[in-house]
N, C-alpha and C. Protein backbone atom coordinates (compact mmCIF):
# COMPACT_ATOMS: atom_id res chain seq x y z
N UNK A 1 71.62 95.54 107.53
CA UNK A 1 72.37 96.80 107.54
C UNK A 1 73.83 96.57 107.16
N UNK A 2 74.75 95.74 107.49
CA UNK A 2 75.57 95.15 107.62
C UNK A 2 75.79 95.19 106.13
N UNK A 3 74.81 94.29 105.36
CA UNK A 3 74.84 93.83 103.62
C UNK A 3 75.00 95.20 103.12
N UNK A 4 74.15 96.33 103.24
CA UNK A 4 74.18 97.46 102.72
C UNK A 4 75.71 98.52 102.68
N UNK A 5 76.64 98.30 104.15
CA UNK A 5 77.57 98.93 103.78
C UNK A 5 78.34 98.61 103.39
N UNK A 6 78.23 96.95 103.16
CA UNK A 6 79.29 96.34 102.55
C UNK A 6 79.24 96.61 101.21
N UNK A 7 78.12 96.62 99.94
CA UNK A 7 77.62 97.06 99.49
C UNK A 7 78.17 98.23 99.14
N UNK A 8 77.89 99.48 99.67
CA UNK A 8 78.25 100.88 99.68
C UNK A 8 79.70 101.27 99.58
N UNK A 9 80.82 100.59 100.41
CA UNK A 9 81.83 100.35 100.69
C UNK A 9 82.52 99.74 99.18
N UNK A 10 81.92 98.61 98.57
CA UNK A 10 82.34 97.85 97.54
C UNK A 10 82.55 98.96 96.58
N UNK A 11 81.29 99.84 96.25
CA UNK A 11 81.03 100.85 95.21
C UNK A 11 82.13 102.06 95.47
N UNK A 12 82.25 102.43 96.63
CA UNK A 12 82.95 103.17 96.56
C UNK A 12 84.74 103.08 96.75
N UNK A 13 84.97 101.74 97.19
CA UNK A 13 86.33 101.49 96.41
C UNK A 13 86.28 101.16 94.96
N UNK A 14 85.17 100.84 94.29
CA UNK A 14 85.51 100.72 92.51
C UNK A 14 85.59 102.48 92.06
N UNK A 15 84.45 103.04 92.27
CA UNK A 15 84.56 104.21 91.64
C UNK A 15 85.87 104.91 92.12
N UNK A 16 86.52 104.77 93.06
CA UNK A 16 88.25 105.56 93.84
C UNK A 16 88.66 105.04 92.82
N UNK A 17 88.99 103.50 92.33
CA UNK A 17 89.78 103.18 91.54
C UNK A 17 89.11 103.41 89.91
N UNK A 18 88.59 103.21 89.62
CA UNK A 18 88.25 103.75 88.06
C UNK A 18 88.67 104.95 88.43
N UNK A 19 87.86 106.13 89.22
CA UNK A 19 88.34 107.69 89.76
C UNK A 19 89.64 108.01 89.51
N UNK A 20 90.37 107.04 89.70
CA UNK A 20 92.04 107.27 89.72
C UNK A 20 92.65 106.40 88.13
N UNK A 21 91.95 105.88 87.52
CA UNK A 21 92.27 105.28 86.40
C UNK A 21 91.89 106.70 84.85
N UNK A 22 90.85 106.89 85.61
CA UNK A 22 90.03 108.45 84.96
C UNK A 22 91.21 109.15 84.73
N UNK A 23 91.44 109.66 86.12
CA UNK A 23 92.79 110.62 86.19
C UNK A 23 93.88 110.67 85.33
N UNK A 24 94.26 109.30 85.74
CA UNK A 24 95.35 108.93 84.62
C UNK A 24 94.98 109.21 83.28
N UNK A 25 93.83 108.70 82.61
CA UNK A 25 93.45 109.43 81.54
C UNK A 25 93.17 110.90 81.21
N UNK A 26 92.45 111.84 82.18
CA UNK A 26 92.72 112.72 82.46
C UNK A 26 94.52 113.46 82.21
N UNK A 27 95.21 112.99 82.60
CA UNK A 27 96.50 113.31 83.02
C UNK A 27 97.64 113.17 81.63
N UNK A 28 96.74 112.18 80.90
CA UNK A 28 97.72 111.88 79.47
C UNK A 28 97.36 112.57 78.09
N UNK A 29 96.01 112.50 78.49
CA UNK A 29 95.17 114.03 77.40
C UNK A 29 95.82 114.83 77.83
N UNK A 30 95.78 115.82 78.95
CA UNK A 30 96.27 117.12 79.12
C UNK A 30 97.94 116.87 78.77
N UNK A 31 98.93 116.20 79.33
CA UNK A 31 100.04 115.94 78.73
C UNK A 31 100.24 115.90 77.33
N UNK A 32 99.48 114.95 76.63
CA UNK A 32 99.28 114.63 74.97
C UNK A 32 99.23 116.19 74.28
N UNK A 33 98.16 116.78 74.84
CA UNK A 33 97.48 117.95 74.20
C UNK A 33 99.06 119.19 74.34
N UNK A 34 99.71 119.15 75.20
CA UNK A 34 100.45 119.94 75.60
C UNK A 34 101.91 119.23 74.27
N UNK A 35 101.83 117.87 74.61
CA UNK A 35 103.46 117.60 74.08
C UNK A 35 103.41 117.71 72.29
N UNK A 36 102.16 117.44 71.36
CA UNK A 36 101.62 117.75 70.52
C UNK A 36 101.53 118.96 69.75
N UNK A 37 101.18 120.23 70.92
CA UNK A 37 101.09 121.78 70.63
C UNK A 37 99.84 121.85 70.21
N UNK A 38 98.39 121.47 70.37
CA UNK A 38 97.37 121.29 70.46
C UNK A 38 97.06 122.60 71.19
N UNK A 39 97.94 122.48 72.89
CA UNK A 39 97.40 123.27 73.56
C UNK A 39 98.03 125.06 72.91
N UNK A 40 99.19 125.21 72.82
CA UNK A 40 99.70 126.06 72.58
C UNK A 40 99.39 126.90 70.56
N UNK A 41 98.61 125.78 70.19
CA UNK A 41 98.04 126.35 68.75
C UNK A 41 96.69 126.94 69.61
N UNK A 42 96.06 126.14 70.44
CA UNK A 42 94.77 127.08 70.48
C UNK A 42 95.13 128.08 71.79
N UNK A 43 96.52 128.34 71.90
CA UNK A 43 97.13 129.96 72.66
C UNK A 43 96.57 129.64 74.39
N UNK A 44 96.62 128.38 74.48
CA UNK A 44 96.90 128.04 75.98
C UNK A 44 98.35 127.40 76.15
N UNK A 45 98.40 127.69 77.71
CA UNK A 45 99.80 127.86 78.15
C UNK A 45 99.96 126.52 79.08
N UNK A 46 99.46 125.33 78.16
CA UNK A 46 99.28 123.92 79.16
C UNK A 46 100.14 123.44 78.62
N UNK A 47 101.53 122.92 79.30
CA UNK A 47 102.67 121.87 78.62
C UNK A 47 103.00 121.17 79.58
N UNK A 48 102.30 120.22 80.32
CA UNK A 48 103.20 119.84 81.51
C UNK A 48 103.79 118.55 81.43
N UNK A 49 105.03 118.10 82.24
CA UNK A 49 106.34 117.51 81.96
C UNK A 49 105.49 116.02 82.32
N UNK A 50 105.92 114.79 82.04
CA UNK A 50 104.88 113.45 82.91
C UNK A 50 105.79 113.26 83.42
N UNK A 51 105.77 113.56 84.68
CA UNK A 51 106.56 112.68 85.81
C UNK A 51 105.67 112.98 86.98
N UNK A 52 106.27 111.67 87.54
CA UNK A 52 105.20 111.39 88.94
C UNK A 52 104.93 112.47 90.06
N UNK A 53 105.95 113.19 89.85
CA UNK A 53 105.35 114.43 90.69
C UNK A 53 104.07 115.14 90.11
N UNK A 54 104.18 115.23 89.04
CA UNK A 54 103.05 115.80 88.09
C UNK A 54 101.55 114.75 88.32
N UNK A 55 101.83 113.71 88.03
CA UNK A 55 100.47 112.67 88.14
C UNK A 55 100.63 112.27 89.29
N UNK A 56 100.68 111.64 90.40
CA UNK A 56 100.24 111.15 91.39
C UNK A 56 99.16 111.93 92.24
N UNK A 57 99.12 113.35 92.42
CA UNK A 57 98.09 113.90 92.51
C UNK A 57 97.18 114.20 92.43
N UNK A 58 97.63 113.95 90.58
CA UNK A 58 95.99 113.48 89.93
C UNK A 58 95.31 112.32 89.54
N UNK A 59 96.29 111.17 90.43
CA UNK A 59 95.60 109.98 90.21
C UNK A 59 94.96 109.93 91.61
N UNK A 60 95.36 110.63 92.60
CA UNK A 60 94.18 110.17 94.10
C UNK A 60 93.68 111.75 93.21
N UNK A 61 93.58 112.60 93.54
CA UNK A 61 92.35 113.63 93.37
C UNK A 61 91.23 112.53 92.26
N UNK A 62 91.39 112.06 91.07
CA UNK A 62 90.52 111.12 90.31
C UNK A 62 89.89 110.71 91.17
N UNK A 63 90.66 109.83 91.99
CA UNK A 63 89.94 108.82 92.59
C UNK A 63 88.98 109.76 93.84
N UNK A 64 89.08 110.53 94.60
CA UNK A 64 88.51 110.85 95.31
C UNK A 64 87.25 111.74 94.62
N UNK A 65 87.22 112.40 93.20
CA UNK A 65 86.41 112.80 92.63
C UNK A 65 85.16 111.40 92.15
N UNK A 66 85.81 110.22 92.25
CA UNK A 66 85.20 109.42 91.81
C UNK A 66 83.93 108.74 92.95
N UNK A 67 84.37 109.33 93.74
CA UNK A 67 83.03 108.90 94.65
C UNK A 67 82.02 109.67 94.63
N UNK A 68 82.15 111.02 94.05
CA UNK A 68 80.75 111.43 93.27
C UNK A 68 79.83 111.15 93.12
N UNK A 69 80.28 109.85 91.74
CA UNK A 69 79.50 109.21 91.18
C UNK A 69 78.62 107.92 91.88
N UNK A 70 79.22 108.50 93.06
CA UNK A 70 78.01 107.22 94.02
C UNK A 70 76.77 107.95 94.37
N UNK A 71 76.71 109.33 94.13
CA UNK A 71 75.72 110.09 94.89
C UNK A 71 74.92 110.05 92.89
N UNK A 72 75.64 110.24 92.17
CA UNK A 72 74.67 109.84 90.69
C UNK A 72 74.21 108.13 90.26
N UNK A 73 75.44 107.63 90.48
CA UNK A 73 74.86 106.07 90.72
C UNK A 73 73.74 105.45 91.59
N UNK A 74 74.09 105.63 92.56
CA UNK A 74 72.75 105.27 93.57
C UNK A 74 71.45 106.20 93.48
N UNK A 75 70.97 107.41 92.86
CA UNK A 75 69.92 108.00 92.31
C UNK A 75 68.51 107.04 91.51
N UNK A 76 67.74 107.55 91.99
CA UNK A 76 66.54 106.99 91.15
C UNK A 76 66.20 107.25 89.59
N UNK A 77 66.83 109.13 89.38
CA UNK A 77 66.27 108.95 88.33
C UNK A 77 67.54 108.73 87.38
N UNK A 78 66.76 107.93 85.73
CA UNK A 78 67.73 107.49 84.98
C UNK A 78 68.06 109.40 84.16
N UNK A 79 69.22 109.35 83.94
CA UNK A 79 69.59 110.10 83.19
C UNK A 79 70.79 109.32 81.77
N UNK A 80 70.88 110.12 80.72
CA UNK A 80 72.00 109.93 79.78
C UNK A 80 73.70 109.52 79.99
N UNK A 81 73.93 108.30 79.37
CA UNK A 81 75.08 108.47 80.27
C UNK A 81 75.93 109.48 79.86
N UNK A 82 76.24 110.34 78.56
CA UNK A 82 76.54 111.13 78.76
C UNK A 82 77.13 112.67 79.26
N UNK A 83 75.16 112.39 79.56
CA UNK A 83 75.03 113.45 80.80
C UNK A 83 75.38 113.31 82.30
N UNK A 84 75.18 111.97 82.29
CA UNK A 84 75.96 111.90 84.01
C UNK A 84 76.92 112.05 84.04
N UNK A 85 78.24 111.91 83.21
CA UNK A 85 79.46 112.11 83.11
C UNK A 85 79.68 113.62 82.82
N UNK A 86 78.98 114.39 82.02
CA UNK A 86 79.43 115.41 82.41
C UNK A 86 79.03 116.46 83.20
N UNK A 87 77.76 116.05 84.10
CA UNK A 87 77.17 116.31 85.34
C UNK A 87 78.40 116.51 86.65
N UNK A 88 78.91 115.08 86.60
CA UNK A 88 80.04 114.56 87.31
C UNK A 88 81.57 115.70 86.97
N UNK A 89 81.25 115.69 85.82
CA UNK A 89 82.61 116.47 85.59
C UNK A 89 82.84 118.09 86.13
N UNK A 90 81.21 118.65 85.94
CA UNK A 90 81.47 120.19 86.62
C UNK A 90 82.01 120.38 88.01
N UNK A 91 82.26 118.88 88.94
CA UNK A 91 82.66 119.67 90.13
C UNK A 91 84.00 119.71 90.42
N UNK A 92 84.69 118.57 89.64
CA UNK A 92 86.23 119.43 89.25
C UNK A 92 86.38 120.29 88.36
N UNK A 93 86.17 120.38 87.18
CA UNK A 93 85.87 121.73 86.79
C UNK A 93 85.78 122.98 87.72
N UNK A 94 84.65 123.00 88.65
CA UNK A 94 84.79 124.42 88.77
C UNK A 94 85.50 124.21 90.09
N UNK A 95 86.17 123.15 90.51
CA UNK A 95 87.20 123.68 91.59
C UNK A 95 88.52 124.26 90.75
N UNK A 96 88.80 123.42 89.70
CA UNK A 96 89.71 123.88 88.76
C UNK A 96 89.78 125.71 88.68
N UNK A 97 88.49 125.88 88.22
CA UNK A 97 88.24 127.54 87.50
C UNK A 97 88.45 128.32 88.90
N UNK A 98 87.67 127.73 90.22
CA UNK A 98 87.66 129.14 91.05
C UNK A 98 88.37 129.07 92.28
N UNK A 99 89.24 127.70 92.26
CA UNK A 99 90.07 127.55 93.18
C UNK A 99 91.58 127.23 93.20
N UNK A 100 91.87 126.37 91.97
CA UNK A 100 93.08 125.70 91.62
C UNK A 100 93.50 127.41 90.70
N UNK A 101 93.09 127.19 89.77
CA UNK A 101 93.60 128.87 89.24
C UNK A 101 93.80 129.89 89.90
N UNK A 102 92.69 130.24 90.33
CA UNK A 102 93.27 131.55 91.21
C UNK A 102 94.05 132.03 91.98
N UNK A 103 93.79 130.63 93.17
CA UNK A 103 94.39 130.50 94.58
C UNK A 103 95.69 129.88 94.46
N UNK A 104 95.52 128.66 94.10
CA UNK A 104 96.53 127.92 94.22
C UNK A 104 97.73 128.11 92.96
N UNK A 105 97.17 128.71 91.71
CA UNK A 105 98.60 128.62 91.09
C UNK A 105 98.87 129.80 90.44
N UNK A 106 97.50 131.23 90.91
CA UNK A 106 97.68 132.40 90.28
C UNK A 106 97.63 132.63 89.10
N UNK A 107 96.48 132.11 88.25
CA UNK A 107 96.32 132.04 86.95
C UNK A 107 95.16 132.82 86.43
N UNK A 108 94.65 133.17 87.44
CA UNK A 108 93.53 134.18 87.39
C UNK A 108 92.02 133.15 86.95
N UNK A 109 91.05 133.50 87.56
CA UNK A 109 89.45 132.73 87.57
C UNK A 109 89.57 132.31 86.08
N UNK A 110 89.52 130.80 86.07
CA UNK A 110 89.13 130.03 84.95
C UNK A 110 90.36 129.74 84.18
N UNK A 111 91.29 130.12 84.83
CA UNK A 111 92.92 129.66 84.46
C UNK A 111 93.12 130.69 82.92
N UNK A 112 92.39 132.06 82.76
CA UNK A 112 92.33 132.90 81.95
C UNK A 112 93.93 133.54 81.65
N UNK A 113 94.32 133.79 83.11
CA UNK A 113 95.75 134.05 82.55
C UNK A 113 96.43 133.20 81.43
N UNK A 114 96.33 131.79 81.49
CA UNK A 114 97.03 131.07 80.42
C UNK A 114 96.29 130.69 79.16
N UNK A 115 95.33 131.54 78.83
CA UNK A 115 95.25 131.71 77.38
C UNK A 115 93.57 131.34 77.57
N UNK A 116 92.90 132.23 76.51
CA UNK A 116 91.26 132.48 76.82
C UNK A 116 90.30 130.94 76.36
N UNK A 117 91.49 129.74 75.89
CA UNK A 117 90.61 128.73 75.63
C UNK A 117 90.84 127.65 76.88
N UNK A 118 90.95 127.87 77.81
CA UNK A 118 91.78 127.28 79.06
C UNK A 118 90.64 126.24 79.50
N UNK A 119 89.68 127.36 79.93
CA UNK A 119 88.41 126.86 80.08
C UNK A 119 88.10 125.51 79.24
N UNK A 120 87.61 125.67 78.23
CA UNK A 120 87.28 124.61 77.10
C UNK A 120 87.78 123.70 76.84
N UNK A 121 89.26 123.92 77.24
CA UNK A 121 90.24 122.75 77.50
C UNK A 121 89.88 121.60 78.72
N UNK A 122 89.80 122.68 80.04
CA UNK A 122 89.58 122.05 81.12
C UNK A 122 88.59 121.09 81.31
N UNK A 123 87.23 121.73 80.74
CA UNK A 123 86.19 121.10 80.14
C UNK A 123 86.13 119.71 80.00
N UNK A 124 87.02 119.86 78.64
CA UNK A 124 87.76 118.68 77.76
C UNK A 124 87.88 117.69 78.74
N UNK A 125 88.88 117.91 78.84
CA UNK A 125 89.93 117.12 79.81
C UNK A 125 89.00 116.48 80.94
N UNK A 126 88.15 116.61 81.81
CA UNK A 126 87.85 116.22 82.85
C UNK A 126 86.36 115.87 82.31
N UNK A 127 85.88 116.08 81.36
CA UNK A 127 84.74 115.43 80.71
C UNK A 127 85.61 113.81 80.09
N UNK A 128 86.79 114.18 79.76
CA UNK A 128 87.31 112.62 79.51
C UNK A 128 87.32 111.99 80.77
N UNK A 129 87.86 112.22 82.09
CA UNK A 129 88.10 112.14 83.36
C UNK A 129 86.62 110.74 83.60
N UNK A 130 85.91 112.05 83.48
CA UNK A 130 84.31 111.07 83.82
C UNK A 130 83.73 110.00 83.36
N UNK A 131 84.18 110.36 81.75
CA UNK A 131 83.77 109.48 80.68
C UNK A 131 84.49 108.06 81.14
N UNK A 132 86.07 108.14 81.30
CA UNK A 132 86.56 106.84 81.93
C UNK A 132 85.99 105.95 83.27
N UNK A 133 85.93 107.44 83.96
CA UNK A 133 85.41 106.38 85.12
C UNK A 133 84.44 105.77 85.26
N UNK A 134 83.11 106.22 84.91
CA UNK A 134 82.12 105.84 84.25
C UNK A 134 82.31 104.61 83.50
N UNK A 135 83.16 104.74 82.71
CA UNK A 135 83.05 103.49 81.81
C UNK A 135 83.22 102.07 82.77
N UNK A 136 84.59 102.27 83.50
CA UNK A 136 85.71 101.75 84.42
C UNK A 136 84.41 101.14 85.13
N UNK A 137 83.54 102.23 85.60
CA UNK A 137 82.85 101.48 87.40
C UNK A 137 81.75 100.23 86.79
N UNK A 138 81.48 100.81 85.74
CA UNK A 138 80.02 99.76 85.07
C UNK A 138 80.62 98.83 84.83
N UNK A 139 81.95 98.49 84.04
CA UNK A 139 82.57 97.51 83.60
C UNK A 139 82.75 96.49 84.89
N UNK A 140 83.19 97.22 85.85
CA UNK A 140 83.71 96.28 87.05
C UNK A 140 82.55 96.02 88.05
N UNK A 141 81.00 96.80 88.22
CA UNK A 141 80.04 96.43 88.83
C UNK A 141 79.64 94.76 89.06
């Protein structure tokens, strides 16, 4: 029993840290996309400044999204990795769309106030999120 949570424990400090390495990637796309005008050609209202007030939040939220992937990692059945990553990705996503927008920064469901491709962006962005960590946890297994 002992072997097993050590085990369990191991996995889930790699995926926190890839989780939070994600983020950071996460965090430099959405920055990139913004400092570029990427975001503001396709009439979203994403420009945000990089400073650590800005990312440190989203390097533990990463990481804490990244233990997720212990409940898809430890699973029997095989799926695409692909698809596990962006399996993984809908549940920030839709805290993004029906909680972070609305509630927390008044942007209206799906962050629609700041321009109707917000969504697709968000998408984006946190489908990269997964894709890293993913990459990150296998590499370091």
């Amino acid at each position: 029993m002992e072997e097993k949570m050590k085990k369990t424990l191991r996995k889930f400090a790699l995926l926190f840290s890839a989780g939070a390495v994600g983020g950071f990637a996460n965090s430099i796309a959405v920055w990139a996309f913004g400092k570029a005008g990427i975001n503001a050609m396709l009439g979203v209202s994403i420009a945000p400044e990089l400073t650590p007030a800005w990312l440190y939040p989203r390097l533990v939220w990463g990481g804490l999204w990244g233990a997720l992937f212990l409940l898809l990692e430890n699973g029997k059945i095989r799926i695409n990795f692909f698809l596990k990553a962006f399996v993984a990705s809908l549940g920030p996503t839709l805290v993004m769309f029906f909680i972070v927008f609305p509630i927390k920064a008044g942007k209206g469901y799906m962050g629609l106030d700041l321009g109707v491709m917000t969504p697709a962006l968000v998408v984006l962005f946190n489908f990269i999120w997964a894709i890293t960590t993913l990459k990150l946890y296998r590499y370091l297994k």
